[in-house]
PDB file of N, CA and C in Angstrom:
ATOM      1  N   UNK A   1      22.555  22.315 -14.030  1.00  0.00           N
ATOM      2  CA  UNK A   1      21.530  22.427 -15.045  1.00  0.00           C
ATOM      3  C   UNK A   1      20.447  23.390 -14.558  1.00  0.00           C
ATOM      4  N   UNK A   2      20.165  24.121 -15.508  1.00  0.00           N
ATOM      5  CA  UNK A   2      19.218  24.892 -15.306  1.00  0.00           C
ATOM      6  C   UNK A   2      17.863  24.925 -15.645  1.00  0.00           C
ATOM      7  N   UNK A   3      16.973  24.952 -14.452  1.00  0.00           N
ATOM      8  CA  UNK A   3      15.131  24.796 -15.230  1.00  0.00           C
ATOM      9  C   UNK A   3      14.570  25.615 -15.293  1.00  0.00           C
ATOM     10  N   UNK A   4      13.668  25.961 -16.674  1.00  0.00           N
ATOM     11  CA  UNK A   4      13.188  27.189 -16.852  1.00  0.00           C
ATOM     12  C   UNK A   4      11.655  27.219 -16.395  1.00  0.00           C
ATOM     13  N   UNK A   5      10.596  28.175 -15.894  1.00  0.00           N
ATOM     14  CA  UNK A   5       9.461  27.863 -15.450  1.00  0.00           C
ATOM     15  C   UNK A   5       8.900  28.872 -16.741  1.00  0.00           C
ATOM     16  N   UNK A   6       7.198  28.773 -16.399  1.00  0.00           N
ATOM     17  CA  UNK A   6       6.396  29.777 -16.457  1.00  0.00           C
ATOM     18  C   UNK A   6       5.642  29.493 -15.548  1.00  0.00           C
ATOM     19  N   UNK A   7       5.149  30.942 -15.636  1.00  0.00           N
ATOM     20  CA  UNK A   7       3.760  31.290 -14.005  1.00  0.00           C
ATOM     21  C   UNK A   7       2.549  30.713 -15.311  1.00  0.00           C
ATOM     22  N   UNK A   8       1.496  30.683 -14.858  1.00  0.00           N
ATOM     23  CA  UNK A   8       0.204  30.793 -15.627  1.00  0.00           C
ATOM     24  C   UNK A   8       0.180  31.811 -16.468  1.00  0.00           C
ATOM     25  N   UNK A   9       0.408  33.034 -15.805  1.00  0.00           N
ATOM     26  CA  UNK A   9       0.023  33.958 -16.650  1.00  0.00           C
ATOM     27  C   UNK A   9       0.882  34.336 -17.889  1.00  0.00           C
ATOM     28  N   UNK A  10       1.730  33.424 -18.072  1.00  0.00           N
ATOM     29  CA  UNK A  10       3.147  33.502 -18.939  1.00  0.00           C
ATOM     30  C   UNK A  10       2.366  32.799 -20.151  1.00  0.00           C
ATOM     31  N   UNK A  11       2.410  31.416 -19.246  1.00  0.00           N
ATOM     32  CA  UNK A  11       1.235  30.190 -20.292  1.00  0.00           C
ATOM     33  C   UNK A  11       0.561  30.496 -20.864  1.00  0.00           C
ATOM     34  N   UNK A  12      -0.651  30.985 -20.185  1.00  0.00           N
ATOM     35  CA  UNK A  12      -1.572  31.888 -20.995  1.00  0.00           C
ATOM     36  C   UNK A  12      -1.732  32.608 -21.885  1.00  0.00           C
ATOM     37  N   UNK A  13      -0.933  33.128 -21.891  1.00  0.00           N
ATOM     38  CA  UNK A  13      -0.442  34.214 -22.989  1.00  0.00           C
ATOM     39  C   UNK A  13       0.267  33.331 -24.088  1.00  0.00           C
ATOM     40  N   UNK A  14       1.451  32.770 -24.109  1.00  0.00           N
ATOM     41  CA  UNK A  14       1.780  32.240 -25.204  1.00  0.00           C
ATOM     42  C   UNK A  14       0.609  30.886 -25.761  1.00  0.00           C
ATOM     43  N   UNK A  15      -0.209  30.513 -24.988  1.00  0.00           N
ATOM     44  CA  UNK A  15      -1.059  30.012 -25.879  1.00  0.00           C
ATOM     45  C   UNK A  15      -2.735  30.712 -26.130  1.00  0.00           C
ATOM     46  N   UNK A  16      -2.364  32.037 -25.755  1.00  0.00           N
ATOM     47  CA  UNK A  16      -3.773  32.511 -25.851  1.00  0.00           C
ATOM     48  C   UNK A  16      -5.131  32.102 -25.522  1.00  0.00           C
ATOM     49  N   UNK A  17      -5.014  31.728 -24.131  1.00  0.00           N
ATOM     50  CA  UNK A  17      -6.158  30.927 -23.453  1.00  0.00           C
ATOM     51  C   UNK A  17      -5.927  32.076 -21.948  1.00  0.00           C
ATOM     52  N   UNK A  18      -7.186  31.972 -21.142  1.00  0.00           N
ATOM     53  CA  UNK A  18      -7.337  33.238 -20.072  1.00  0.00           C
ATOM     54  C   UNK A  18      -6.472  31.948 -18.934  1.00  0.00           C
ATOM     55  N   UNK A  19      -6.354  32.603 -17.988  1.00  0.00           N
ATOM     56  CA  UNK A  19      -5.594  32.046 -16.770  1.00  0.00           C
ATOM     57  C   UNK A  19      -6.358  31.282 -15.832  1.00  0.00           C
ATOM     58  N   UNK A  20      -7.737  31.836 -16.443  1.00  0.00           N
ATOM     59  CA  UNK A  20      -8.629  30.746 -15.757  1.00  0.00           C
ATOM     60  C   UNK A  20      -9.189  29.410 -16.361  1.00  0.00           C
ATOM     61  N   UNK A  21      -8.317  29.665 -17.577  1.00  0.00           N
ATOM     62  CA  UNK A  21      -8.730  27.958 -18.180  1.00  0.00           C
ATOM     63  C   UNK A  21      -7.704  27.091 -17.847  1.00  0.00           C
ATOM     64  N   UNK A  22      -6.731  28.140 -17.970  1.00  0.00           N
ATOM     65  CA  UNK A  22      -5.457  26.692 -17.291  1.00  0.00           C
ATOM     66  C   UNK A  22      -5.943  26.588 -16.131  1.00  0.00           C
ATOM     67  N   UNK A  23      -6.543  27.118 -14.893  1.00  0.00           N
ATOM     68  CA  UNK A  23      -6.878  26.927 -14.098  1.00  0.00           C
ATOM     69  C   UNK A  23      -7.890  25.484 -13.674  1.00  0.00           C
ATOM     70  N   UNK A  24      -9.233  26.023 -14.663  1.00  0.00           N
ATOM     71  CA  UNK A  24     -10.041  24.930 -14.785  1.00  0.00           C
ATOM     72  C   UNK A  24      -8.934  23.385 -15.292  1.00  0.00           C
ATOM     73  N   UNK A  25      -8.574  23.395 -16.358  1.00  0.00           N
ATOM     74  CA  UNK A  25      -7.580  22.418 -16.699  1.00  0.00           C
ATOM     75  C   UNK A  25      -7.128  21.865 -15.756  1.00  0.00           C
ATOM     76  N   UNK A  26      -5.994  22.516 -14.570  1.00  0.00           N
ATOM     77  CA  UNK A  26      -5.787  21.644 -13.420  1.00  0.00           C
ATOM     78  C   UNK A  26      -6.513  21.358 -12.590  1.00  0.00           C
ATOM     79  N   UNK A  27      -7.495  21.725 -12.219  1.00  0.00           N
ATOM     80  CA  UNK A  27      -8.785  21.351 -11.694  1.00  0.00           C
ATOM     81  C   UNK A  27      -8.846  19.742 -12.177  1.00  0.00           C
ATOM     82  N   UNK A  28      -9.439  19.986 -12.987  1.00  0.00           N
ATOM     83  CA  UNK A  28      -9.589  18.129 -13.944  1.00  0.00           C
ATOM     84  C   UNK A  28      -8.616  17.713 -14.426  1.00  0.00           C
ATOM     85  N   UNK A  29      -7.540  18.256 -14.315  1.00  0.00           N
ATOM     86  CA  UNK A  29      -6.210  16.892 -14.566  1.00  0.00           C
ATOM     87  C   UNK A  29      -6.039  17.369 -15.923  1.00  0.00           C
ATOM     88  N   UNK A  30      -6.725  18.081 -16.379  1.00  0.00           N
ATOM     89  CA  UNK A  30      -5.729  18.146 -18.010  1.00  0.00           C
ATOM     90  C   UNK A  30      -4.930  19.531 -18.340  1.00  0.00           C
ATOM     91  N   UNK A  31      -4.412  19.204 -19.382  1.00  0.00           N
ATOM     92  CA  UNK A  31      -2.865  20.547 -19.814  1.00  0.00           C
ATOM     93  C   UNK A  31      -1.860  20.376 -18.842  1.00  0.00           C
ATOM     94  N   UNK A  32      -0.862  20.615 -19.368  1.00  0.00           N
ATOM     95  CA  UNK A  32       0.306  20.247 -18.762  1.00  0.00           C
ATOM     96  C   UNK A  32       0.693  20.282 -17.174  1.00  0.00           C
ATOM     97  N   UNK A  33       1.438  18.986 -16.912  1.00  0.00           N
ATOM     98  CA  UNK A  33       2.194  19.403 -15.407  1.00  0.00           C
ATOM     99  C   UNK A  33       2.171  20.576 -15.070  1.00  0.00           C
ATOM    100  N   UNK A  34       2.120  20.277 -13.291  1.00  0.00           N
ATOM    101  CA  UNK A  34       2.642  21.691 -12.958  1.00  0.00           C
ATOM    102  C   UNK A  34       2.877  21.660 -11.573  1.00  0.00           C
ATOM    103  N   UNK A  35       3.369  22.505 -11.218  1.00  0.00           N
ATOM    104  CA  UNK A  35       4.131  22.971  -9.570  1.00  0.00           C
ATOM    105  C   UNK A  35       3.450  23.657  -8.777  1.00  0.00           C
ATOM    106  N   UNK A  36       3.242  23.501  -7.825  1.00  0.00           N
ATOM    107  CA  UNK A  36       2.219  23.831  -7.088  1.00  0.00           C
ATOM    108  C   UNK A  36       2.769  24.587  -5.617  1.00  0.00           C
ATOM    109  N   UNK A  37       3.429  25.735  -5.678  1.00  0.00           N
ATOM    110  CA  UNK A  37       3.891  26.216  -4.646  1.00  0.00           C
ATOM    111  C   UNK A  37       3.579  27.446  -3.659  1.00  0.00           C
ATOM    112  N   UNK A  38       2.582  26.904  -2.292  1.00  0.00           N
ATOM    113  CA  UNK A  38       1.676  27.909  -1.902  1.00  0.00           C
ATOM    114  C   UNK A  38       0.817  28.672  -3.032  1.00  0.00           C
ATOM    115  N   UNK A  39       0.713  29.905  -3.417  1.00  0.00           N
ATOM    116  CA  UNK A  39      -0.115  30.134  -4.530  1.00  0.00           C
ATOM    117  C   UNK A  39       0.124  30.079  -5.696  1.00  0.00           C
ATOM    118  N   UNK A  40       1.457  29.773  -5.706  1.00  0.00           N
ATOM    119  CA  UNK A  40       2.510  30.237  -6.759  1.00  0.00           C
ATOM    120  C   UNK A  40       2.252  29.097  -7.580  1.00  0.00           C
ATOM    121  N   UNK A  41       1.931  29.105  -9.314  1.00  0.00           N
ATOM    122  CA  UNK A  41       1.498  27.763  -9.908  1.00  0.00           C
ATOM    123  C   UNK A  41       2.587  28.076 -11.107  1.00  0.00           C
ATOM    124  N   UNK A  42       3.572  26.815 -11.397  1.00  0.00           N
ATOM    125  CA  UNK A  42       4.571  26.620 -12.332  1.00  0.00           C
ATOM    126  C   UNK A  42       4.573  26.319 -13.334  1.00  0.00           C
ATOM    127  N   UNK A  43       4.819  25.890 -14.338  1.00  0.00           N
ATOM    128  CA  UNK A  43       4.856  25.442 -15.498  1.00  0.00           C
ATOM    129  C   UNK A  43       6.443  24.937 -16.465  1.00  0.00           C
ATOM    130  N   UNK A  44       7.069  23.877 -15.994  1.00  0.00           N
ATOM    131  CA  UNK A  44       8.170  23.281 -16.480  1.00  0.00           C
ATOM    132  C   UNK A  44       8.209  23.619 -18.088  1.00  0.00           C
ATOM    133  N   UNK A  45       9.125  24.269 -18.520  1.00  0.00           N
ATOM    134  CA  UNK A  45       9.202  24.942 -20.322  1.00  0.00           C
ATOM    135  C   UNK A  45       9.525  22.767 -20.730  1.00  0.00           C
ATOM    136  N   UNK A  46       9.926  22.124 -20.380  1.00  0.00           N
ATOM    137  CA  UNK A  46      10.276  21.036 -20.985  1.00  0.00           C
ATOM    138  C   UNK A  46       8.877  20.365 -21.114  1.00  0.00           C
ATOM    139  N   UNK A  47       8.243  20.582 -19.472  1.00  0.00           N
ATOM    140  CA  UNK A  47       6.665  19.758 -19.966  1.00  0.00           C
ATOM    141  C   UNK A  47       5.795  20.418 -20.879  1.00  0.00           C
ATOM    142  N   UNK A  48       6.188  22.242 -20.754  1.00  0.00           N
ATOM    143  CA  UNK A  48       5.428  22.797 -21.739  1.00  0.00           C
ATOM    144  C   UNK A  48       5.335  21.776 -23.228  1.00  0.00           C
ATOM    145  N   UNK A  49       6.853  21.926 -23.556  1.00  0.00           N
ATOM    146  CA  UNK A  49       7.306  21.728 -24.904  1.00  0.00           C
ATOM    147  C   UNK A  49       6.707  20.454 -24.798  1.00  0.00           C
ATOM    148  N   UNK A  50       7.509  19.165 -24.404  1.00  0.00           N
ATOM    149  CA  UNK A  50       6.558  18.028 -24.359  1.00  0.00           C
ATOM    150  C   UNK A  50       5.349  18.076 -24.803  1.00  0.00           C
ATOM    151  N   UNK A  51       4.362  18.679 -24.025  1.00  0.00           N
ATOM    152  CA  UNK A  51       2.733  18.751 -23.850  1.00  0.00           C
ATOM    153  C   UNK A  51       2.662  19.386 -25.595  1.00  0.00           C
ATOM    154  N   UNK A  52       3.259  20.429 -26.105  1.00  0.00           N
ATOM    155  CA  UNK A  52       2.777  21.234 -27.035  1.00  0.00           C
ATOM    156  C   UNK A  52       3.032  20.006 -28.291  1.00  0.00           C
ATOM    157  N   UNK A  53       4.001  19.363 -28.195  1.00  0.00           N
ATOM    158  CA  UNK A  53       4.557  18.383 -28.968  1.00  0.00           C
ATOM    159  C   UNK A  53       3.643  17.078 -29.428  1.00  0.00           C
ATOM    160  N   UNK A  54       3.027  16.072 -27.772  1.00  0.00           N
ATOM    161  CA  UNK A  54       1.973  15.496 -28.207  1.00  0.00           C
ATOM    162  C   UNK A  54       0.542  15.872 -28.827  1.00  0.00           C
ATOM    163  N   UNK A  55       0.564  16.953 -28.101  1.00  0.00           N
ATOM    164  CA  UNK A  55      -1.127  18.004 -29.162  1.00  0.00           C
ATOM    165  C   UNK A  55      -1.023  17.958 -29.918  1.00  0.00           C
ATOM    166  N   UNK A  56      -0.126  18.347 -30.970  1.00  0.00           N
ATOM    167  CA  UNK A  56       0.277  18.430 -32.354  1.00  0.00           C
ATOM    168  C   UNK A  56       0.440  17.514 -32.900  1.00  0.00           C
ATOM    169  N   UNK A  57       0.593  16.146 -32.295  1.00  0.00           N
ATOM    170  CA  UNK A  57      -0.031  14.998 -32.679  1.00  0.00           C
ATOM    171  C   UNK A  57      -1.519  14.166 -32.506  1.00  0.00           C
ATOM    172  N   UNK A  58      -2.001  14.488 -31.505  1.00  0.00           N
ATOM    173  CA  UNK A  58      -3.236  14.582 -31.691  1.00  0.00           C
ATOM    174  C   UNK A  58      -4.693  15.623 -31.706  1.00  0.00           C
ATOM    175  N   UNK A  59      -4.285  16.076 -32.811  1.00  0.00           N
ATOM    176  CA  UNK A  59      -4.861  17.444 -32.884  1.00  0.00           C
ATOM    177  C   UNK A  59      -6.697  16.975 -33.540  1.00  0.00           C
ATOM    178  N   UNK A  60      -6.982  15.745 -33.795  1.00  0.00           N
ATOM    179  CA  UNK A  60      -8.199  15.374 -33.622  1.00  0.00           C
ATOM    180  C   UNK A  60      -8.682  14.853 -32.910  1.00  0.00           C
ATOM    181  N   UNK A  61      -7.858  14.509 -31.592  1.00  0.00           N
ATOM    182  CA  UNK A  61      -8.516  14.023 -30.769  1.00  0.00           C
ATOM    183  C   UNK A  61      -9.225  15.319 -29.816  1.00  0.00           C
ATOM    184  N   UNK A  62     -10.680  14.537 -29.212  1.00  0.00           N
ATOM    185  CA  UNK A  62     -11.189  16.181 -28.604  1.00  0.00           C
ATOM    186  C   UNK A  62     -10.782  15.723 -27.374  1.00  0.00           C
ATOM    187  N   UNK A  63     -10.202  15.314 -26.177  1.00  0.00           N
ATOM    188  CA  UNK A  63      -9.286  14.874 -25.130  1.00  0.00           C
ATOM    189  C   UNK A  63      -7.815  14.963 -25.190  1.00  0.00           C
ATOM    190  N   UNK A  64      -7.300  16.015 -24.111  1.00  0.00           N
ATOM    191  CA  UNK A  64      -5.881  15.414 -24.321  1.00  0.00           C
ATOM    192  C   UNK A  64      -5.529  14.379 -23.357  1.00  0.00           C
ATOM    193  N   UNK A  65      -6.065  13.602 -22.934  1.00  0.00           N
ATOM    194  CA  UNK A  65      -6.448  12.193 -21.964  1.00  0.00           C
ATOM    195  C   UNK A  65      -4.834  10.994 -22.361  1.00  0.00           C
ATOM    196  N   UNK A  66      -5.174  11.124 -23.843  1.00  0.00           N
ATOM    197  CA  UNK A  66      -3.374  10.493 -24.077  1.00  0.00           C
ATOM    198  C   UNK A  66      -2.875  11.279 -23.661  1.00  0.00           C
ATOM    199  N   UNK A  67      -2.341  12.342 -24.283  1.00  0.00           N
ATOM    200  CA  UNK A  67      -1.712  13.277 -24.171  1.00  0.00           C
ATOM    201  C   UNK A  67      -0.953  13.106 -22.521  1.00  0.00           C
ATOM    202  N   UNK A  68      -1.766  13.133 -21.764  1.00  0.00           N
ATOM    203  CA  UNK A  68      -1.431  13.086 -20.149  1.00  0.00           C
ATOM    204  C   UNK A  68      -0.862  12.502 -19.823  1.00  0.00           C
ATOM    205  N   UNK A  69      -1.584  10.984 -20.417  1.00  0.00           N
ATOM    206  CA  UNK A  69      -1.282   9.808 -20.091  1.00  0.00           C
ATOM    207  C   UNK A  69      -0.044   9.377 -20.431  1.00  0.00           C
ATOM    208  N   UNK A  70       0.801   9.816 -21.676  1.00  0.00           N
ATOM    209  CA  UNK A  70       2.327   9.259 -22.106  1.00  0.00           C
ATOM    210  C   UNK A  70       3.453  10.366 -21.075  1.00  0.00           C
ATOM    211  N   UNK A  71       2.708  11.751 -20.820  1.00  0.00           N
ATOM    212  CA  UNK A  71       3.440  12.905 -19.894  1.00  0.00           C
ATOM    213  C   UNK A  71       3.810  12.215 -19.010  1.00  0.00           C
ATOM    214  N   UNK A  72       2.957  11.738 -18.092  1.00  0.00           N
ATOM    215  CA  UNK A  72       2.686  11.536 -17.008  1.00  0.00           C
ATOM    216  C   UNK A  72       3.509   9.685 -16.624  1.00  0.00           C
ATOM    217  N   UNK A  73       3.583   9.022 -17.648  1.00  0.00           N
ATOM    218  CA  UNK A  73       4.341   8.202 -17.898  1.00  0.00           C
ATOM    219  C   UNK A  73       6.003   8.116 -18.324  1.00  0.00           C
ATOM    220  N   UNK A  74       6.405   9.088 -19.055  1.00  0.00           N
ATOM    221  CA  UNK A  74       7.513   9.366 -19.436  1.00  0.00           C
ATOM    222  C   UNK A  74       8.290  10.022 -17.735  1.00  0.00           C
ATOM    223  N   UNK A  75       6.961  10.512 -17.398  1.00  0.00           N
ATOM    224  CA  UNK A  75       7.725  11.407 -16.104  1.00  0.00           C
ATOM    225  C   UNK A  75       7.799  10.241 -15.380  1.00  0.00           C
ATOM    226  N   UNK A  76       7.082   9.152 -14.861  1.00  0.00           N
ATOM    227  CA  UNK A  76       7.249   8.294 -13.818  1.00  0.00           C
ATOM    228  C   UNK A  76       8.648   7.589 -14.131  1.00  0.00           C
ATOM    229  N   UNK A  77       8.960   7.283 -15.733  1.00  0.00           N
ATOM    230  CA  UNK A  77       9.691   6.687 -15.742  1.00  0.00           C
ATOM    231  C   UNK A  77      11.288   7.022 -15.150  1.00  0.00           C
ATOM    232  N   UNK A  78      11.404   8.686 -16.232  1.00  0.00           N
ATOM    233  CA  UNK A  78      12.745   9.523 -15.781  1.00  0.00           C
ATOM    234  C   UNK A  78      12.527   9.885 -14.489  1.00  0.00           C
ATOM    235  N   UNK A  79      11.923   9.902 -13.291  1.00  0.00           N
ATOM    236  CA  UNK A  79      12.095   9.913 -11.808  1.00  0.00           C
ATOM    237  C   UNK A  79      12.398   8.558 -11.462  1.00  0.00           C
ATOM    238  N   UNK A  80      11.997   7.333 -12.299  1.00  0.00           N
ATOM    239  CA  UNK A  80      12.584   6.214 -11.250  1.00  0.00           C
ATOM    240  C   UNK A  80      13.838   6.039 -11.969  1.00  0.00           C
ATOM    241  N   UNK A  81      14.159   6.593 -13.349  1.00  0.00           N
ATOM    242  CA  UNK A  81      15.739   6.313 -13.555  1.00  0.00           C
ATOM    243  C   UNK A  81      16.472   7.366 -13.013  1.00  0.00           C
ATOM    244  N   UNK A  82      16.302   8.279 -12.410  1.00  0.00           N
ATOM    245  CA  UNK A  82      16.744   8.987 -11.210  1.00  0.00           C
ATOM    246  C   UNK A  82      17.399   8.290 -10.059  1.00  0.00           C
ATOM    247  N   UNK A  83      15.937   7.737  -9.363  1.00  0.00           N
ATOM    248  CA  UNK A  83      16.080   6.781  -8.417  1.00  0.00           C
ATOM    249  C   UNK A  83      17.057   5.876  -8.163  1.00  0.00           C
ATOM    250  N   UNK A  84      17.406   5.029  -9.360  1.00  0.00           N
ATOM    251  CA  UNK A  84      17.804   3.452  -9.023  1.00  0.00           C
ATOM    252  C   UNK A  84      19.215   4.021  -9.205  1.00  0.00           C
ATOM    253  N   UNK A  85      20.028   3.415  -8.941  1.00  0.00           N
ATOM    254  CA  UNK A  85      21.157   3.231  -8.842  1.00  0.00           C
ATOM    255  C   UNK A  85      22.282   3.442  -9.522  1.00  0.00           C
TER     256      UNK A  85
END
């Protein structure tokens, strides 16, 4: 299976935000997962999609604080059904 990335500056661009807001964003924990390799910063196209998916459901909320929170849950879960047996 194959995983597709983006750099920031990929991100950025398809959502039209500067590279230093995704930046700030991981700073404080919000906008999507990401990979963190020496300088090199990732962006999983599945968490993209994910992430773009819950926004669009809460597109009045001014936090994406859920948003994170079900990511970030869905992910704990599919790593421990990885895990077990």
């Amino acid at each position: 299976m194959k995983t597709f990335h983006l750099i920031s500056k990929e991100l950025a661009a398809r959502w039209g935000v500067r590279e230093t807001t995704l930046s700030q964003w991981r700073w404080f924990g919000k906008g999507p997962p990401f990979l963190k390799l020496g300088t090199l910063v990732l962006y999983r196209m599945k968490e993209i999609k994910r992430f773009e998916d819950l926004a669009r459901q809460h597109l009045n909320n001014d936090s994406n604080h859920e948003v994170l929170s079900q990511i970030r849950l869905e992910n704990k879960e599919e790593e421990h059904n990885r895990m077990s047996p």
